[in-house]
C-alpha atoms as a PDB file:
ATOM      1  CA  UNK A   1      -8.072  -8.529  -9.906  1.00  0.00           C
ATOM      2  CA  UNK A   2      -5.593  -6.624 -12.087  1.00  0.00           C
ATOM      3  CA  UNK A   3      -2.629  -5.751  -9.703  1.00  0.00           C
ATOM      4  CA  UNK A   4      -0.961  -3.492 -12.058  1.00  0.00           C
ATOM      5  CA  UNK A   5      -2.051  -0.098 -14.308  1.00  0.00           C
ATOM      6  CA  UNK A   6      -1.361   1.150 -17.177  1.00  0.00           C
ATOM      7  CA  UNK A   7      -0.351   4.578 -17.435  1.00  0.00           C
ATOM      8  CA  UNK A   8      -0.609   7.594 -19.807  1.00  0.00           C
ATOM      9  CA  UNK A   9       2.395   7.228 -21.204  1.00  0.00           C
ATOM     10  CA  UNK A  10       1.920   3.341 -21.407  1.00  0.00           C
ATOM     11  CA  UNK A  11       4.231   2.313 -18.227  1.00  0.00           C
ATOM     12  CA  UNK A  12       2.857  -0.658 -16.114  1.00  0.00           C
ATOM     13  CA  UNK A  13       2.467   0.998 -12.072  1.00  0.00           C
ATOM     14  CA  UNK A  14       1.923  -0.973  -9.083  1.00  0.00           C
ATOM     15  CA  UNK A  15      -1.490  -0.301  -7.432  1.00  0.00           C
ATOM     16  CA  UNK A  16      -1.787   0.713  -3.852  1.00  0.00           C
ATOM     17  CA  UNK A  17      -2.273  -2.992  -2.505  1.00  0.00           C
ATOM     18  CA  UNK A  18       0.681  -4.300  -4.204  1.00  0.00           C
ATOM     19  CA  UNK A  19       2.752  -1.523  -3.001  1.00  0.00           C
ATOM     20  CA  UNK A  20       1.498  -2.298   0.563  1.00  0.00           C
ATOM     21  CA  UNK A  21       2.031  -5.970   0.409  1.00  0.00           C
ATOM     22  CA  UNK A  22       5.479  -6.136  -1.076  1.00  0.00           C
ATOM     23  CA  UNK A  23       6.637  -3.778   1.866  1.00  0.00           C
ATOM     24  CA  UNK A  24       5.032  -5.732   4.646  1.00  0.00           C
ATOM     25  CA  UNK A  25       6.406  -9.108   3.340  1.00  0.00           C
ATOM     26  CA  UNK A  26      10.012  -7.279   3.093  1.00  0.00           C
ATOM     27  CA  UNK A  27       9.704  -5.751   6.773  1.00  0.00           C
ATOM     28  CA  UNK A  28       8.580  -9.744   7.632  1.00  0.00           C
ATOM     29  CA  UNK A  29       4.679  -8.378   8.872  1.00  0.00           C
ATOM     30  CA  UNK A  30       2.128 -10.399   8.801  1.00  0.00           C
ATOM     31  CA  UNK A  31      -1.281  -8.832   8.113  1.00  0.00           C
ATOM     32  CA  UNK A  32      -2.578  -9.102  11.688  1.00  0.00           C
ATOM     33  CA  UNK A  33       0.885  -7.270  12.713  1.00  0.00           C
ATOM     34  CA  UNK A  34       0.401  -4.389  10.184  1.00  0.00           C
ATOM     35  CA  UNK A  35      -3.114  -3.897  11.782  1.00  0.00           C
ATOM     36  CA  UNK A  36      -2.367  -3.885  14.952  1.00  0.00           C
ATOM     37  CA  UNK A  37       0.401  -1.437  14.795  1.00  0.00           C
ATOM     38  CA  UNK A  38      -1.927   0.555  12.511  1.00  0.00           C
ATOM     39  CA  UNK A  39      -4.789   0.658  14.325  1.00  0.00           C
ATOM     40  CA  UNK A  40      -6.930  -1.190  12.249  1.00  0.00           C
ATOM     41  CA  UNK A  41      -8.123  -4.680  11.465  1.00  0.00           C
ATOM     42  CA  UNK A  42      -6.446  -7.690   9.542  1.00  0.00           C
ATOM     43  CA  UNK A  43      -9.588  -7.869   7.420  1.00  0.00           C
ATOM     44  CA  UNK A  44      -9.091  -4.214   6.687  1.00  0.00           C
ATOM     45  CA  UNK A  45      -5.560  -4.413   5.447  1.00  0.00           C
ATOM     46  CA  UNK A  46      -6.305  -7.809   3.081  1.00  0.00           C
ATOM     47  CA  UNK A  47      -9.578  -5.801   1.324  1.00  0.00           C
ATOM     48  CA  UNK A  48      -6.519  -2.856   0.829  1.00  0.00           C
ATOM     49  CA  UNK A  49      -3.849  -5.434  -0.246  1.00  0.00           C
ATOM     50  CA  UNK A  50      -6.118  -6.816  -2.712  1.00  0.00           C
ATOM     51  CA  UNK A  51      -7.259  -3.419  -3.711  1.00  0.00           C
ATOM     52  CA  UNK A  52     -11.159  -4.320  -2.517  1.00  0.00           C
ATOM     53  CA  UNK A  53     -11.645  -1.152  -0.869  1.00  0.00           C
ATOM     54  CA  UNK A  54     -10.608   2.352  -0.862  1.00  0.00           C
ATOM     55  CA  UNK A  55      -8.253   3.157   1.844  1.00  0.00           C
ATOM     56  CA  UNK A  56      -9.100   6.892   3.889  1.00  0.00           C
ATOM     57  CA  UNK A  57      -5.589   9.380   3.722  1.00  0.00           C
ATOM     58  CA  UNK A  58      -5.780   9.176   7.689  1.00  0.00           C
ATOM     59  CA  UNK A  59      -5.037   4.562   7.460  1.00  0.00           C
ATOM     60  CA  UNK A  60      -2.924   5.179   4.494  1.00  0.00           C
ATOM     61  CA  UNK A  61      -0.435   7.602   6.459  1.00  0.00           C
ATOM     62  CA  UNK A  62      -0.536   4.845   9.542  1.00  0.00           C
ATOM     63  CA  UNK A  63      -0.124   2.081   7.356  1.00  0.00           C
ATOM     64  CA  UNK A  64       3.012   3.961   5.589  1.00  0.00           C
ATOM     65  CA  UNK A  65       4.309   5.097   9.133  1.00  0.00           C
ATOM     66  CA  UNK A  66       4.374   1.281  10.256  1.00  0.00           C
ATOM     67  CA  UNK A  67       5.940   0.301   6.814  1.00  0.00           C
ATOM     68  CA  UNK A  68       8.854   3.067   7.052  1.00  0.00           C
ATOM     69  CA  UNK A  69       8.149   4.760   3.411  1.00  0.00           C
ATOM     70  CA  UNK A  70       5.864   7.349   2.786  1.00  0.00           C
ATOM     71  CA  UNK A  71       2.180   7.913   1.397  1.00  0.00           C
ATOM     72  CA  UNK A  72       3.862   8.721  -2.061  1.00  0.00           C
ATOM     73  CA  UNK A  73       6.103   5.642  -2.396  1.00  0.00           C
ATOM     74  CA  UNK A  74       2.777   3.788  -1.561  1.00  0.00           C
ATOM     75  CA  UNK A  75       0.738   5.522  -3.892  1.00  0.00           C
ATOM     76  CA  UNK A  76       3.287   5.744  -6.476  1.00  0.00           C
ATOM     77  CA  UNK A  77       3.196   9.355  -7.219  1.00  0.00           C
ATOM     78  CA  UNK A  78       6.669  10.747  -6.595  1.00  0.00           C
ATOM     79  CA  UNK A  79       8.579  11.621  -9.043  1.00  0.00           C
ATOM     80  CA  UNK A  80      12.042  10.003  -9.223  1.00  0.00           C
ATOM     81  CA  UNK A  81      13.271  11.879 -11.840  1.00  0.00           C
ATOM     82  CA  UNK A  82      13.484  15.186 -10.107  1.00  0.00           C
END
């Protein structure tokens, strides 16, 4: 599966799972860790990793609470050039 979009303007973005992976492996997390601390299961975060399932808001705000960033660095959607 295509970890990586293309967009508008014709910039490569991460996806969601990729952005959620690369932070758990830098915070040293294993999947069943993540879970845990997010209230969810290990299956759960591997379908998200791998972009297999749509996340809810309510996960995605755990998930970025246990991972120290915020929904928008996981999503990609803030602006960094503000």
């Amino acid at each position: 599966m295509q970890k990586y979009l293309e967009n508008k303007k014709g910039v490569m973005i991460m996806t969601v799972g990729k952005n959620v992976r690369i932070r758990r492996q830098k915070l040293g997390l294993h999947q069943s860790e993540l879970a845990q601390r997010a209230g969810t299961t290990q299956a759960q975060i591997s379908r998200l990793e791998n972009d297999k399932s749509n996340v809810s808001v309510n996960l995605l705000r755990k998930v970025s609470i246990v991972l120290r960033c915020s929904v928008n660095d996981l999503i990609g959607t803030e602006d960094k050039s503000a």
